[in-house]
PDB file of N, CA and C in Angstrom:
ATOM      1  N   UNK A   1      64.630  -8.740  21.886  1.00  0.00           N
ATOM      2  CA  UNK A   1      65.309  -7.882  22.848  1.00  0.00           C
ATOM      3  C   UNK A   1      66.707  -8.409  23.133  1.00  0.00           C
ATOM      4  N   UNK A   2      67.232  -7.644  23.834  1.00  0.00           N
ATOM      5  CA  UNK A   2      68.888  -8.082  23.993  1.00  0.00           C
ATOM      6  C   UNK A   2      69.300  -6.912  25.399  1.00  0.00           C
ATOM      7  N   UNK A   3      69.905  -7.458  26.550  1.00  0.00           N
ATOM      8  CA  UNK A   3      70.552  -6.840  27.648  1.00  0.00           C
ATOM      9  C   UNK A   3      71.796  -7.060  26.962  1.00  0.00           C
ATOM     10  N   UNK A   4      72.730  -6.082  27.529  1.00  0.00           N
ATOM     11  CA  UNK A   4      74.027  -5.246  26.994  1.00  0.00           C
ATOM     12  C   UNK A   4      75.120  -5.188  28.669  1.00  0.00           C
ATOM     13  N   UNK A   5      75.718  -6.109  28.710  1.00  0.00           N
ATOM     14  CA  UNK A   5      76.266  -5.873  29.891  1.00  0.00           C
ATOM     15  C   UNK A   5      77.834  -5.368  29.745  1.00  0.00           C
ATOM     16  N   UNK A   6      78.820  -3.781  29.892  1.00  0.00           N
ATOM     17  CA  UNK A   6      79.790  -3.928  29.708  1.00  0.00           C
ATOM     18  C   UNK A   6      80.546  -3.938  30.790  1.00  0.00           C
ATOM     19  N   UNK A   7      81.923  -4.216  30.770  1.00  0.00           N
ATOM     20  CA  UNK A   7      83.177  -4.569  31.884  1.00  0.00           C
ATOM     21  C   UNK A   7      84.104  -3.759  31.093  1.00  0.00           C
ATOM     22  N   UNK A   8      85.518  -3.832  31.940  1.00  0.00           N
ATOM     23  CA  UNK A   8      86.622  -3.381  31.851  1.00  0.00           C
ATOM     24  C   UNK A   8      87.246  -2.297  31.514  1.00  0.00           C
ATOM     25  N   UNK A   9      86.283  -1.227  32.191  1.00  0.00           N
ATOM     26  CA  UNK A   9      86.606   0.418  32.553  1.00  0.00           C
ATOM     27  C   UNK A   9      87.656   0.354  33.626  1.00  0.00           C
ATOM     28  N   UNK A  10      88.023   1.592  33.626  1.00  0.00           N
ATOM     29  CA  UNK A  10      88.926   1.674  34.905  1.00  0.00           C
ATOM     30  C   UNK A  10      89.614   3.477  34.942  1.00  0.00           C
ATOM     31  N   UNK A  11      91.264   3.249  35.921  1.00  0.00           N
ATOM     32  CA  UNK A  11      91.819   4.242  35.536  1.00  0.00           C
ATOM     33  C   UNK A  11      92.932   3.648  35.071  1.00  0.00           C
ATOM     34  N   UNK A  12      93.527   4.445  34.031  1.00  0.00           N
ATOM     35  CA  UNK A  12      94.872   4.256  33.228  1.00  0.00           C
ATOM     36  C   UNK A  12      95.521   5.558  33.227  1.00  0.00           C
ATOM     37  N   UNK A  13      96.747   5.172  33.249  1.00  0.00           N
ATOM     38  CA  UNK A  13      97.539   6.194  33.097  1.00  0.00           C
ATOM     39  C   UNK A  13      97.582   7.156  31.348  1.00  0.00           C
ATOM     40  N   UNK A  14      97.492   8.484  30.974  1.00  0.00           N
ATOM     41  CA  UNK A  14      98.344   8.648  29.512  1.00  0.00           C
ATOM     42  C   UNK A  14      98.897   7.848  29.042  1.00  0.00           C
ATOM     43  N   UNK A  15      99.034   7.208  27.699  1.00  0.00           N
ATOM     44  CA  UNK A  15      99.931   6.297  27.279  1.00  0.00           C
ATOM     45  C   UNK A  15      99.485   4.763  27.357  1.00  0.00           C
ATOM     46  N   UNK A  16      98.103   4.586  28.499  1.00  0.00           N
ATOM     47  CA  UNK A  16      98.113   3.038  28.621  1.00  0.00           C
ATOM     48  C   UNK A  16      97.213   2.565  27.898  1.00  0.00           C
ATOM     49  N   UNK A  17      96.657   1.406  28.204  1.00  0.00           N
ATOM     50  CA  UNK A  17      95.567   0.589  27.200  1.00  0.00           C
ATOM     51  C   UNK A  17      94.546   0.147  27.776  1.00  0.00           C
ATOM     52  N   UNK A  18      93.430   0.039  27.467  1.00  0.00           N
ATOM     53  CA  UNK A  18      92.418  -0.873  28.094  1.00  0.00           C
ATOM     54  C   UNK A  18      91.532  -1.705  27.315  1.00  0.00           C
ATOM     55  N   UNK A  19      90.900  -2.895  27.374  1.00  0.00           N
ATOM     56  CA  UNK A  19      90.207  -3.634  27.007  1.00  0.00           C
ATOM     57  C   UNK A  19      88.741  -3.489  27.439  1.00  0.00           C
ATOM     58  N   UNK A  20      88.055  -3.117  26.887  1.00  0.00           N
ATOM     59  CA  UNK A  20      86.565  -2.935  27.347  1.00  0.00           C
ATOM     60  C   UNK A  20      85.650  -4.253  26.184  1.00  0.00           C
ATOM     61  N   UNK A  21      84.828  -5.061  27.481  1.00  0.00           N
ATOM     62  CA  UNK A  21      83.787  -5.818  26.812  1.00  0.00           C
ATOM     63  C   UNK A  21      82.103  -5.272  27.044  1.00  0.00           C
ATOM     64  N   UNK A  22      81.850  -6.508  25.629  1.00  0.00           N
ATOM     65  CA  UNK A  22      80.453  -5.861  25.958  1.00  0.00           C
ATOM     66  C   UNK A  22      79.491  -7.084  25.674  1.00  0.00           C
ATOM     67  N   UNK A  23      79.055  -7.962  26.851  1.00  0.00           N
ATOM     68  CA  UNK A  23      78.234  -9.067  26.814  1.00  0.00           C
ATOM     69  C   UNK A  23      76.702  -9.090  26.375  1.00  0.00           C
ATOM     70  N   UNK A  24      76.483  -9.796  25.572  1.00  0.00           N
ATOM     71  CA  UNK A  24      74.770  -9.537  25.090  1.00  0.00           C
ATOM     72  C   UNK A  24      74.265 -10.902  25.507  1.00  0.00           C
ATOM     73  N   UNK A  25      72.921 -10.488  26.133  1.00  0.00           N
ATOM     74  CA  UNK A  25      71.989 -11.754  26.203  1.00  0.00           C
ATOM     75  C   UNK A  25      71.967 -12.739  25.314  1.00  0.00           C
ATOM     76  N   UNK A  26      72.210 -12.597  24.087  1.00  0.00           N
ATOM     77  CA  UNK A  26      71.449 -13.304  22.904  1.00  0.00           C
ATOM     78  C   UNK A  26      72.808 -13.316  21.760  1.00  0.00           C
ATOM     79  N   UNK A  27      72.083 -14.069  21.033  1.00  0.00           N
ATOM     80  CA  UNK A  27      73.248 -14.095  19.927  1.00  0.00           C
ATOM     81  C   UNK A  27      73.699 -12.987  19.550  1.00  0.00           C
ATOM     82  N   UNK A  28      74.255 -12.820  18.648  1.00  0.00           N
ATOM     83  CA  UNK A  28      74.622 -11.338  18.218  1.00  0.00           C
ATOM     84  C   UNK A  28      74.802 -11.528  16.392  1.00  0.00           C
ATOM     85  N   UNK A  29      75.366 -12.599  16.248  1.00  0.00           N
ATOM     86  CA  UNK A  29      75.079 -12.899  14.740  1.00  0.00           C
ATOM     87  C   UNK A  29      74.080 -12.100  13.996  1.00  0.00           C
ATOM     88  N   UNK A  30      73.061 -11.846  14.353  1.00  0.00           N
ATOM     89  CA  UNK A  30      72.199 -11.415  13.476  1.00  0.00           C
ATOM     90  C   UNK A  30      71.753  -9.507  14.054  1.00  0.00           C
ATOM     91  N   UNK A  31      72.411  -9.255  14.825  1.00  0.00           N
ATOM     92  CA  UNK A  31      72.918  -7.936  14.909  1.00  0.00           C
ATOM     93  C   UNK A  31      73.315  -7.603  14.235  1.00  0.00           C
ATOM     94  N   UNK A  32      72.771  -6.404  13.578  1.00  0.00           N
ATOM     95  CA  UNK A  32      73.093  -5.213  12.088  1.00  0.00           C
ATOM     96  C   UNK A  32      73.931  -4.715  12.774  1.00  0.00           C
ATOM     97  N   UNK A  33      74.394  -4.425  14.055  1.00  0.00           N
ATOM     98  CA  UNK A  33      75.383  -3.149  14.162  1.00  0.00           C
ATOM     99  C   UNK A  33      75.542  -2.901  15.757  1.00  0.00           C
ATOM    100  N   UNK A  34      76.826  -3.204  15.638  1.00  0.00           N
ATOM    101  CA  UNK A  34      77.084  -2.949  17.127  1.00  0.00           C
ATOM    102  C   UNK A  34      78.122  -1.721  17.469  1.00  0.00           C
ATOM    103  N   UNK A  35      78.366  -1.270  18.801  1.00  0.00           N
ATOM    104  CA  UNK A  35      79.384   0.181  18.561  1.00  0.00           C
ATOM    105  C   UNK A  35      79.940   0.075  19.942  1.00  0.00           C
ATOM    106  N   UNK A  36      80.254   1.008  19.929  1.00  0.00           N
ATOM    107  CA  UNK A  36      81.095   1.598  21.327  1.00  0.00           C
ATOM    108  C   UNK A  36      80.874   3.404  21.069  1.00  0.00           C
ATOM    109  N   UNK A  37      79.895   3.656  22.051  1.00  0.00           N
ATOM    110  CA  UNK A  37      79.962   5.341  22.011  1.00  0.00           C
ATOM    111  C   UNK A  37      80.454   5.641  23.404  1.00  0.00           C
ATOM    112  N   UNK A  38      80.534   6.729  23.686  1.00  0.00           N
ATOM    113  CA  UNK A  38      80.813   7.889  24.725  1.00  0.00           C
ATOM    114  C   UNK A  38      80.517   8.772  25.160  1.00  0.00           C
ATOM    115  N   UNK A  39      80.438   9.186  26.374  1.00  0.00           N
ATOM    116  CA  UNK A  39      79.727  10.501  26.502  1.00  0.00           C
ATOM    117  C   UNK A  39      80.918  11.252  27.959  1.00  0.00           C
ATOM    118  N   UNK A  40      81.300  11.967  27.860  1.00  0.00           N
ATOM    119  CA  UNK A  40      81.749  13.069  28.914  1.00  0.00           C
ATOM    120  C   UNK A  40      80.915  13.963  29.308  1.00  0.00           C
ATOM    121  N   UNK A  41      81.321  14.401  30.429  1.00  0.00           N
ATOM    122  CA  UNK A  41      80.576  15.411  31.256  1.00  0.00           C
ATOM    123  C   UNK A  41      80.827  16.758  30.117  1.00  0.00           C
ATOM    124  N   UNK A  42      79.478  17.046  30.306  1.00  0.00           N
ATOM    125  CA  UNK A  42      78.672  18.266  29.460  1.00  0.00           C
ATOM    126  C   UNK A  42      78.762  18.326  27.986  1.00  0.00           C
ATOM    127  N   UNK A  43      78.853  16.959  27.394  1.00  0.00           N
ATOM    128  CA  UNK A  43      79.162  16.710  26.223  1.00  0.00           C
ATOM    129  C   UNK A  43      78.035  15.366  25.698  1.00  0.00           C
ATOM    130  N   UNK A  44      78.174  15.694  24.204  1.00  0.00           N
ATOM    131  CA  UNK A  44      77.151  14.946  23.952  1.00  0.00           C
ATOM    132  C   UNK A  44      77.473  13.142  24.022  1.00  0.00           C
ATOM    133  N   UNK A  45      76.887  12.464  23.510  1.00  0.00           N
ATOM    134  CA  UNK A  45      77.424  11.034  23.287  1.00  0.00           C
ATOM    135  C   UNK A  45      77.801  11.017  21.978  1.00  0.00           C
ATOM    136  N   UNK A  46      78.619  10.324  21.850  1.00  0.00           N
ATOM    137  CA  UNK A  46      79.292   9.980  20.544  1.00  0.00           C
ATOM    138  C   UNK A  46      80.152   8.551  20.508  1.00  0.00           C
ATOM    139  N   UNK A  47      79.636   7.970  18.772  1.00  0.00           N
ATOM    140  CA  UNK A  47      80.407   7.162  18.405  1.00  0.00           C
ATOM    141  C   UNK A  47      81.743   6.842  18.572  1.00  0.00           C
ATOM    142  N   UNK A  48      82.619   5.685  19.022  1.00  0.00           N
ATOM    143  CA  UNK A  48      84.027   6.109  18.644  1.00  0.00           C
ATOM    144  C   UNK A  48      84.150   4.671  18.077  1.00  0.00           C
ATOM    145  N   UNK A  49      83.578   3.512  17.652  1.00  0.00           N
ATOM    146  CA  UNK A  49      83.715   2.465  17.274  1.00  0.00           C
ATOM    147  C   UNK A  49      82.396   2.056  16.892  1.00  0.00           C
ATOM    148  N   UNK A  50      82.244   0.975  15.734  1.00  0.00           N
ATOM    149  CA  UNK A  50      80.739   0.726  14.881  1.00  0.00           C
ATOM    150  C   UNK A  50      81.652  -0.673  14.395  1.00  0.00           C
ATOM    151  N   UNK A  51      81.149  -1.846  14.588  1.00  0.00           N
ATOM    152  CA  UNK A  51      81.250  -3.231  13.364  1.00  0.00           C
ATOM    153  C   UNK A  51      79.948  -4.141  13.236  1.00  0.00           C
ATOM    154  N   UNK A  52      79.536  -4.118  11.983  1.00  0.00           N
ATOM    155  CA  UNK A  52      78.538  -4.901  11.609  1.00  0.00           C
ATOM    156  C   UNK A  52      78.754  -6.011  11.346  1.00  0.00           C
ATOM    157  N   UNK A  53      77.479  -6.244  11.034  1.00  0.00           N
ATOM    158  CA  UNK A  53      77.826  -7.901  11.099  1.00  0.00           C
ATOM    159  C   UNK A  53      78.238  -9.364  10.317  1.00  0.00           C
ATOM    160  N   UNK A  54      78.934  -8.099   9.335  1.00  0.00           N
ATOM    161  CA  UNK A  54      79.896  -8.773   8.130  1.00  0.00           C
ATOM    162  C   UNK A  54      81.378  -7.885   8.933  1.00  0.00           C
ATOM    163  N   UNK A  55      81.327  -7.696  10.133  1.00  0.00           N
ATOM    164  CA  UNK A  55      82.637  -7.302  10.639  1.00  0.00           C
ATOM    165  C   UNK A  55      83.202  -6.243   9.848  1.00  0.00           C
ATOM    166  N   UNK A  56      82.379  -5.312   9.317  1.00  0.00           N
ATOM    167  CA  UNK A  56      83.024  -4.231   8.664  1.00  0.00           C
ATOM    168  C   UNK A  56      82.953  -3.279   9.843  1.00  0.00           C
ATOM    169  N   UNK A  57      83.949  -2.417   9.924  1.00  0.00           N
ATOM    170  CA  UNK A  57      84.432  -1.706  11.051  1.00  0.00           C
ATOM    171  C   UNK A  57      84.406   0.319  10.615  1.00  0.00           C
ATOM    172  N   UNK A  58      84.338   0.850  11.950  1.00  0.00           N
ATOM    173  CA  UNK A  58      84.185   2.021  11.371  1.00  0.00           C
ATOM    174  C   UNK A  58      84.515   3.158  12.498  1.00  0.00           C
ATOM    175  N   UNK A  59      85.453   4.020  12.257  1.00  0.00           N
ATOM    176  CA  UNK A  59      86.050   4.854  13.680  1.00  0.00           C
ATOM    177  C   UNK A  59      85.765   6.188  13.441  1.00  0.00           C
ATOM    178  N   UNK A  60      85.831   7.283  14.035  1.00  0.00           N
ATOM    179  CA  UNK A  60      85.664   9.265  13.632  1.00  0.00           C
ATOM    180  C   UNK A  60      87.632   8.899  13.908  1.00  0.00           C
ATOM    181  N   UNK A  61      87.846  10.121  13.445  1.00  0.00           N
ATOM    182  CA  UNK A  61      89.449  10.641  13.286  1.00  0.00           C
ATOM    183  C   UNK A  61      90.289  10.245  14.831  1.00  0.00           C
ATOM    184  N   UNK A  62      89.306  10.797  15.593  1.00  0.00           N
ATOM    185  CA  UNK A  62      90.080  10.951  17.166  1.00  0.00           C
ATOM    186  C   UNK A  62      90.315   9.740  17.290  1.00  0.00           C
ATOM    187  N   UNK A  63      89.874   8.738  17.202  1.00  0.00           N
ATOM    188  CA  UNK A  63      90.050   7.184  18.187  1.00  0.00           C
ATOM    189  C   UNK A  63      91.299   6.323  16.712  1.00  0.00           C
ATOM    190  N   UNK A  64      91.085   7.030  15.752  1.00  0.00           N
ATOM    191  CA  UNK A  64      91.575   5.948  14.482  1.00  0.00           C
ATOM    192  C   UNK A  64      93.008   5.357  14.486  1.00  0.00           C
ATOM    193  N   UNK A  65      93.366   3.917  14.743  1.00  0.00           N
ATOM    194  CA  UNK A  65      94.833   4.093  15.090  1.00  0.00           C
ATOM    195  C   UNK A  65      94.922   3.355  16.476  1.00  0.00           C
ATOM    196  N   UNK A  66      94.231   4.259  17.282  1.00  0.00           N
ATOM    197  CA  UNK A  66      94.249   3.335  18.537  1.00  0.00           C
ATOM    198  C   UNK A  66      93.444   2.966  19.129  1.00  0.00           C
ATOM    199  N   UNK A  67      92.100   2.600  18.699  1.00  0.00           N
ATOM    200  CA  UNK A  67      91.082   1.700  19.277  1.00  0.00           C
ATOM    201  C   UNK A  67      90.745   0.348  18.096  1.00  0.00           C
ATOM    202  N   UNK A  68      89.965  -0.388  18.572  1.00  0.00           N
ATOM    203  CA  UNK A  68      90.225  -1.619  17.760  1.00  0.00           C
ATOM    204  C   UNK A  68      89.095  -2.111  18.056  1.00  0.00           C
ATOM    205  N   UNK A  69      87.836  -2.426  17.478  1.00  0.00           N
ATOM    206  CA  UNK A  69      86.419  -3.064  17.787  1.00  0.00           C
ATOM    207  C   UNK A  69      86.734  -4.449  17.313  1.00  0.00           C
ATOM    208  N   UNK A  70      86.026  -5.030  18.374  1.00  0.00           N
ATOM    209  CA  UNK A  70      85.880  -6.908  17.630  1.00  0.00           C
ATOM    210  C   UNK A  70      84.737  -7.001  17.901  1.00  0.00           C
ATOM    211  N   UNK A  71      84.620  -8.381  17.166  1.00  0.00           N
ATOM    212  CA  UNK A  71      83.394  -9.245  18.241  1.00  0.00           C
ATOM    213  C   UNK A  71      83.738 -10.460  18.194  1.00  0.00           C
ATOM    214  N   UNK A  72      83.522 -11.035  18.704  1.00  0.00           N
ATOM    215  CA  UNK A  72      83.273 -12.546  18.498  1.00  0.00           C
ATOM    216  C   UNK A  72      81.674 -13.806  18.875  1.00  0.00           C
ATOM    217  N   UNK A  73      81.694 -13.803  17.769  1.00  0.00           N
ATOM    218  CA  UNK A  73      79.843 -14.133  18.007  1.00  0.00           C
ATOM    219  C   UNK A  73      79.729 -15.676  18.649  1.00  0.00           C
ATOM    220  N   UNK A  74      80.652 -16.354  18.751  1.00  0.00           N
ATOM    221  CA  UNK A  74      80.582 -17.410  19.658  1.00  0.00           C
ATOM    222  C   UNK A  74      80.130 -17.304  20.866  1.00  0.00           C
ATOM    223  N   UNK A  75      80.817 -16.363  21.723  1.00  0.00           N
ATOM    224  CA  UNK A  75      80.441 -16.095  23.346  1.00  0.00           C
ATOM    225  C   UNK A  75      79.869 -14.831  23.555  1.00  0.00           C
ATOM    226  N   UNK A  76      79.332 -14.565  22.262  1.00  0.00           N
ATOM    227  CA  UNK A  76      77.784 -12.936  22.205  1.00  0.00           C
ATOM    228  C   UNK A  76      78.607 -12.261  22.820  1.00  0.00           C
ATOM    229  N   UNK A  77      79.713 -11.895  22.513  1.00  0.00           N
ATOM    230  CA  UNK A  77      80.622 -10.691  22.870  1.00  0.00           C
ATOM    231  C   UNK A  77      81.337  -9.481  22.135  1.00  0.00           C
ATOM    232  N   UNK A  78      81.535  -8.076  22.093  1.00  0.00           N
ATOM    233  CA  UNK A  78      82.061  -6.982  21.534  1.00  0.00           C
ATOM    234  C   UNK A  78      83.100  -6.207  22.293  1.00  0.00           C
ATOM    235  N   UNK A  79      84.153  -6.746  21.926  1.00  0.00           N
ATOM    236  CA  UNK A  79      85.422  -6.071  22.516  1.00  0.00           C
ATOM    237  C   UNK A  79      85.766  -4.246  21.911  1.00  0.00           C
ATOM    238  N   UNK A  80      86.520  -3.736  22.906  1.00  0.00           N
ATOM    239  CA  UNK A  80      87.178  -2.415  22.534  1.00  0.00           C
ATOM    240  C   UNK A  80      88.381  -2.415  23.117  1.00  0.00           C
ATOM    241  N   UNK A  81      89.534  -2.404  22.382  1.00  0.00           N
ATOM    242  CA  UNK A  81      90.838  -1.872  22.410  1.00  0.00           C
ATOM    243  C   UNK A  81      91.214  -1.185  22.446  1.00  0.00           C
ATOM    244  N   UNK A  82      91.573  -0.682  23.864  1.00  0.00           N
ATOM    245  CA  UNK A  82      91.967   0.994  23.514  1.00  0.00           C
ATOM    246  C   UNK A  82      93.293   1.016  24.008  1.00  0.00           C
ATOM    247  N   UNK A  83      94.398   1.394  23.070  1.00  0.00           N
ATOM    248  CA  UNK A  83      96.115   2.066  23.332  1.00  0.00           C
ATOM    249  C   UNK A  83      95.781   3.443  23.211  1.00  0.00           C
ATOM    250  N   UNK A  84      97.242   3.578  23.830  1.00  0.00           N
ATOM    251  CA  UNK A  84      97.405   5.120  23.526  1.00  0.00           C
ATOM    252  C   UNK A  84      96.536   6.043  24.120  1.00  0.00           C
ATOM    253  N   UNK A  85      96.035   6.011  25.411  1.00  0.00           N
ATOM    254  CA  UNK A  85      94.975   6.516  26.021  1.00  0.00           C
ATOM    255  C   UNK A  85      95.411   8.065  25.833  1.00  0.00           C
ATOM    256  N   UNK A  86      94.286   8.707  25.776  1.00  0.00           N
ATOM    257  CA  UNK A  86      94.448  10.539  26.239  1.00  0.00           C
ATOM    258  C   UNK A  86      93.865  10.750  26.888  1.00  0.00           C
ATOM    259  N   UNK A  87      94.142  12.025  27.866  1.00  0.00           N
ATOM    260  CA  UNK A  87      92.927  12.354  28.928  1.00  0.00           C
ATOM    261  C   UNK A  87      91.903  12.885  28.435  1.00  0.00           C
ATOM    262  N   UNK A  88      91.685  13.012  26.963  1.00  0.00           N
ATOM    263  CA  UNK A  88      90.345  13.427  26.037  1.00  0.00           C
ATOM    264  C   UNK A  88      89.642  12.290  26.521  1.00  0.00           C
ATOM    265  N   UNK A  89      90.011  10.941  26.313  1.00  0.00           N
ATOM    266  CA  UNK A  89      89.386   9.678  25.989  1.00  0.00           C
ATOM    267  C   UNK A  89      88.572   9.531  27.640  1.00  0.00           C
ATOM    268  N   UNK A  90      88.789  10.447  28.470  1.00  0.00           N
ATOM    269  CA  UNK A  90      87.927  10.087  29.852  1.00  0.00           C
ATOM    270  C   UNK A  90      86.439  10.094  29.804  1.00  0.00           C
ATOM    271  N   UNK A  91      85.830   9.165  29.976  1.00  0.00           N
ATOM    272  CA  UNK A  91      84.343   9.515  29.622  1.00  0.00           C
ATOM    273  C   UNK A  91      83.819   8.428  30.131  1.00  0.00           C
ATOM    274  N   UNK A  92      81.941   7.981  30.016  1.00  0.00           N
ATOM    275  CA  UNK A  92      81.653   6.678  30.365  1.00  0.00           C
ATOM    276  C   UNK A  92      81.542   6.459  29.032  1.00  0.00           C
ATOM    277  N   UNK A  93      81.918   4.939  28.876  1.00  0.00           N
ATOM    278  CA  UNK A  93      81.586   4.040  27.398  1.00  0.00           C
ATOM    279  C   UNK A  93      80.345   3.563  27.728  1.00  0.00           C
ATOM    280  N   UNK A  94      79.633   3.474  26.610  1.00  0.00           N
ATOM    281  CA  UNK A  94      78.427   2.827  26.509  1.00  0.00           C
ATOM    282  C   UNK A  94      78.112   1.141  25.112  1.00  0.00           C
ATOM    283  N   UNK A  95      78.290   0.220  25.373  1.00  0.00           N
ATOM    284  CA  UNK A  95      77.520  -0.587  24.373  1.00  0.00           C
ATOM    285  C   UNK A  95      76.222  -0.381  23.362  1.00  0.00           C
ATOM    286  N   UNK A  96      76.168  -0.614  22.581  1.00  0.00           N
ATOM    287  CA  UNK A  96      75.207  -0.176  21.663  1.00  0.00           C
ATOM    288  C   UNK A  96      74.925  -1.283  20.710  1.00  0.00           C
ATOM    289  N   UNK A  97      73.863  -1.677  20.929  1.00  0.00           N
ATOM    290  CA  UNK A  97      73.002  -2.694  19.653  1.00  0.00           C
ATOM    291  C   UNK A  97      72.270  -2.040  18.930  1.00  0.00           C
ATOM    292  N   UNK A  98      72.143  -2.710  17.544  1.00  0.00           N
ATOM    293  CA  UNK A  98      70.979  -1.715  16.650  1.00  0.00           C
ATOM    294  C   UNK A  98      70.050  -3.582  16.376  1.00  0.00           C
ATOM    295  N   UNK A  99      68.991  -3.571  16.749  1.00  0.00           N
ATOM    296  CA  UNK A  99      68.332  -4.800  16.552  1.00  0.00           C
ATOM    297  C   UNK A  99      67.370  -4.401  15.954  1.00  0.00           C
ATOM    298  N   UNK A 100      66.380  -3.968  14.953  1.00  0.00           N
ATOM    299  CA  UNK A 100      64.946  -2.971  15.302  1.00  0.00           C
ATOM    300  C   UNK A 100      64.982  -1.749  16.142  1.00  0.00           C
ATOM    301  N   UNK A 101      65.668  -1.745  17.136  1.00  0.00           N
ATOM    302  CA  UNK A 101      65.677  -0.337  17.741  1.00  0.00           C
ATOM    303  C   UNK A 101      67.550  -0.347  18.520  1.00  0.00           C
ATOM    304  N   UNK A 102      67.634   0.733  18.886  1.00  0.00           N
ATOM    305  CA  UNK A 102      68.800   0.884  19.897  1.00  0.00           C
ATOM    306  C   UNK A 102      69.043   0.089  21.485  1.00  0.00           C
ATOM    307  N   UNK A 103      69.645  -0.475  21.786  1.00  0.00           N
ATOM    308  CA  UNK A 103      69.403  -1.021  22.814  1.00  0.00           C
ATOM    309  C   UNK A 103      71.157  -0.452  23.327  1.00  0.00           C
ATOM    310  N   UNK A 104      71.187  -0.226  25.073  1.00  0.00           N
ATOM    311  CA  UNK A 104      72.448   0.314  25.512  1.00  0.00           C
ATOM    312  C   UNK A 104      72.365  -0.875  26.372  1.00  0.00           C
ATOM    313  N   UNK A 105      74.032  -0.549  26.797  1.00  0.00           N
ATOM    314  CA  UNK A 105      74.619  -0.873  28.180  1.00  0.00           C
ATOM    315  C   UNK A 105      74.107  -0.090  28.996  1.00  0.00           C
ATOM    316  N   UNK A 106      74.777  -0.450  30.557  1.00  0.00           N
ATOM    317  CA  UNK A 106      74.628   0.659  31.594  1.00  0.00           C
ATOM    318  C   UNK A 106      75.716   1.797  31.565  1.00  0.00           C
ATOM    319  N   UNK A 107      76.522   1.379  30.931  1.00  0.00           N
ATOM    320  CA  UNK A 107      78.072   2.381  30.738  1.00  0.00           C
ATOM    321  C   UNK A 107      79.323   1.643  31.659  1.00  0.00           C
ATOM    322  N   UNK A 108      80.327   1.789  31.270  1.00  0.00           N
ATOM    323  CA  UNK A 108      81.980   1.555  32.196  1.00  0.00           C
ATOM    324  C   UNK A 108      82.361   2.691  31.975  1.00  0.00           C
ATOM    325  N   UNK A 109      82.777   3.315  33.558  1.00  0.00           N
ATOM    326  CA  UNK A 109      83.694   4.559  33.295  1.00  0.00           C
ATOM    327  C   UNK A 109      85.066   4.357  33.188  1.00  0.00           C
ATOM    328  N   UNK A 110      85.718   5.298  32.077  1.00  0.00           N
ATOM    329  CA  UNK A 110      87.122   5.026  31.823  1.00  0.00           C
ATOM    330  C   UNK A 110      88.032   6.286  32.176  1.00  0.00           C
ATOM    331  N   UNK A 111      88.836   6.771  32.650  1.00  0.00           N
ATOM    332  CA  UNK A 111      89.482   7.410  33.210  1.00  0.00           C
ATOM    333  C   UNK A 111      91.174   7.356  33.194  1.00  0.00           C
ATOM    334  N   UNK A 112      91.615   8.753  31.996  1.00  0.00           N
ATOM    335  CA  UNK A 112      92.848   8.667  31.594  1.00  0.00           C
ATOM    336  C   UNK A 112      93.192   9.718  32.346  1.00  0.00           C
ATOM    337  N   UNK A 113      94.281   9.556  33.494  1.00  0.00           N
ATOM    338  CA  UNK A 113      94.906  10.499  33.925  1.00  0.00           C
ATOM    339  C   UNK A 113      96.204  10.087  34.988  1.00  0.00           C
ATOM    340  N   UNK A 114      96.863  11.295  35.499  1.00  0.00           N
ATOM    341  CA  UNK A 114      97.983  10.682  35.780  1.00  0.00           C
ATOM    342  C   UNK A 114      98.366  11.198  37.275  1.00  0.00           C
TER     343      UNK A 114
END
């Protein structure tokens, strides 16, 4: 098993950036696949960031350019970089492990507006 704790939602202006983490109980090394999805009001959830655990990375069109997935498996952590905010990009983020099954965060809400 693995708890998923993320930080560093907020509000940003159009145009700004934010750093969103995502703390795991447990190592993460041996995590097949970690992400960053989303979900907005009356909309489904969706992917906008995926890196496994040969750090291969993977974005849909909308985010490509200006979001940026890491991890760093020293301190069981999964960063998201986000420039270039749009008020599309308002939504809650969610963490995502694939271990044997799906495991989430609780969500950070992020909020682009001006």
């Amino acid at each position: 098993q693995v708890q998923l704790v993320e930080s560093g939602g907020g509000l940003v202006q159009p145009g700004g950036s934010l750093r969103l983490s995502c703390a795991a109980s447990r190592s993460i090394d041996s995590i097949n696949f970690m992400g960053w999805y989303r979900q907005a009001p009356g909309k489904q959830r969706e992917l906008v960031a995926g890196i496994s655990s040969g750090s291969r990375t993977t974005y849909p069109d909308s985010v490509k350019g200006r979001f940026t997935i890491s991890r760093d498996n020293a301190k069981n952590t999964v960063f998201l970089q986000m420039n270039s905010l749009k008020p599309d990009d308002t939504a809650v983020y969610y963490c995502n492990a694939y271990f044997g099954r799906n495991y989430w965060g609780q969500g950070t809400q992020v909020t682009v507006s001006s």
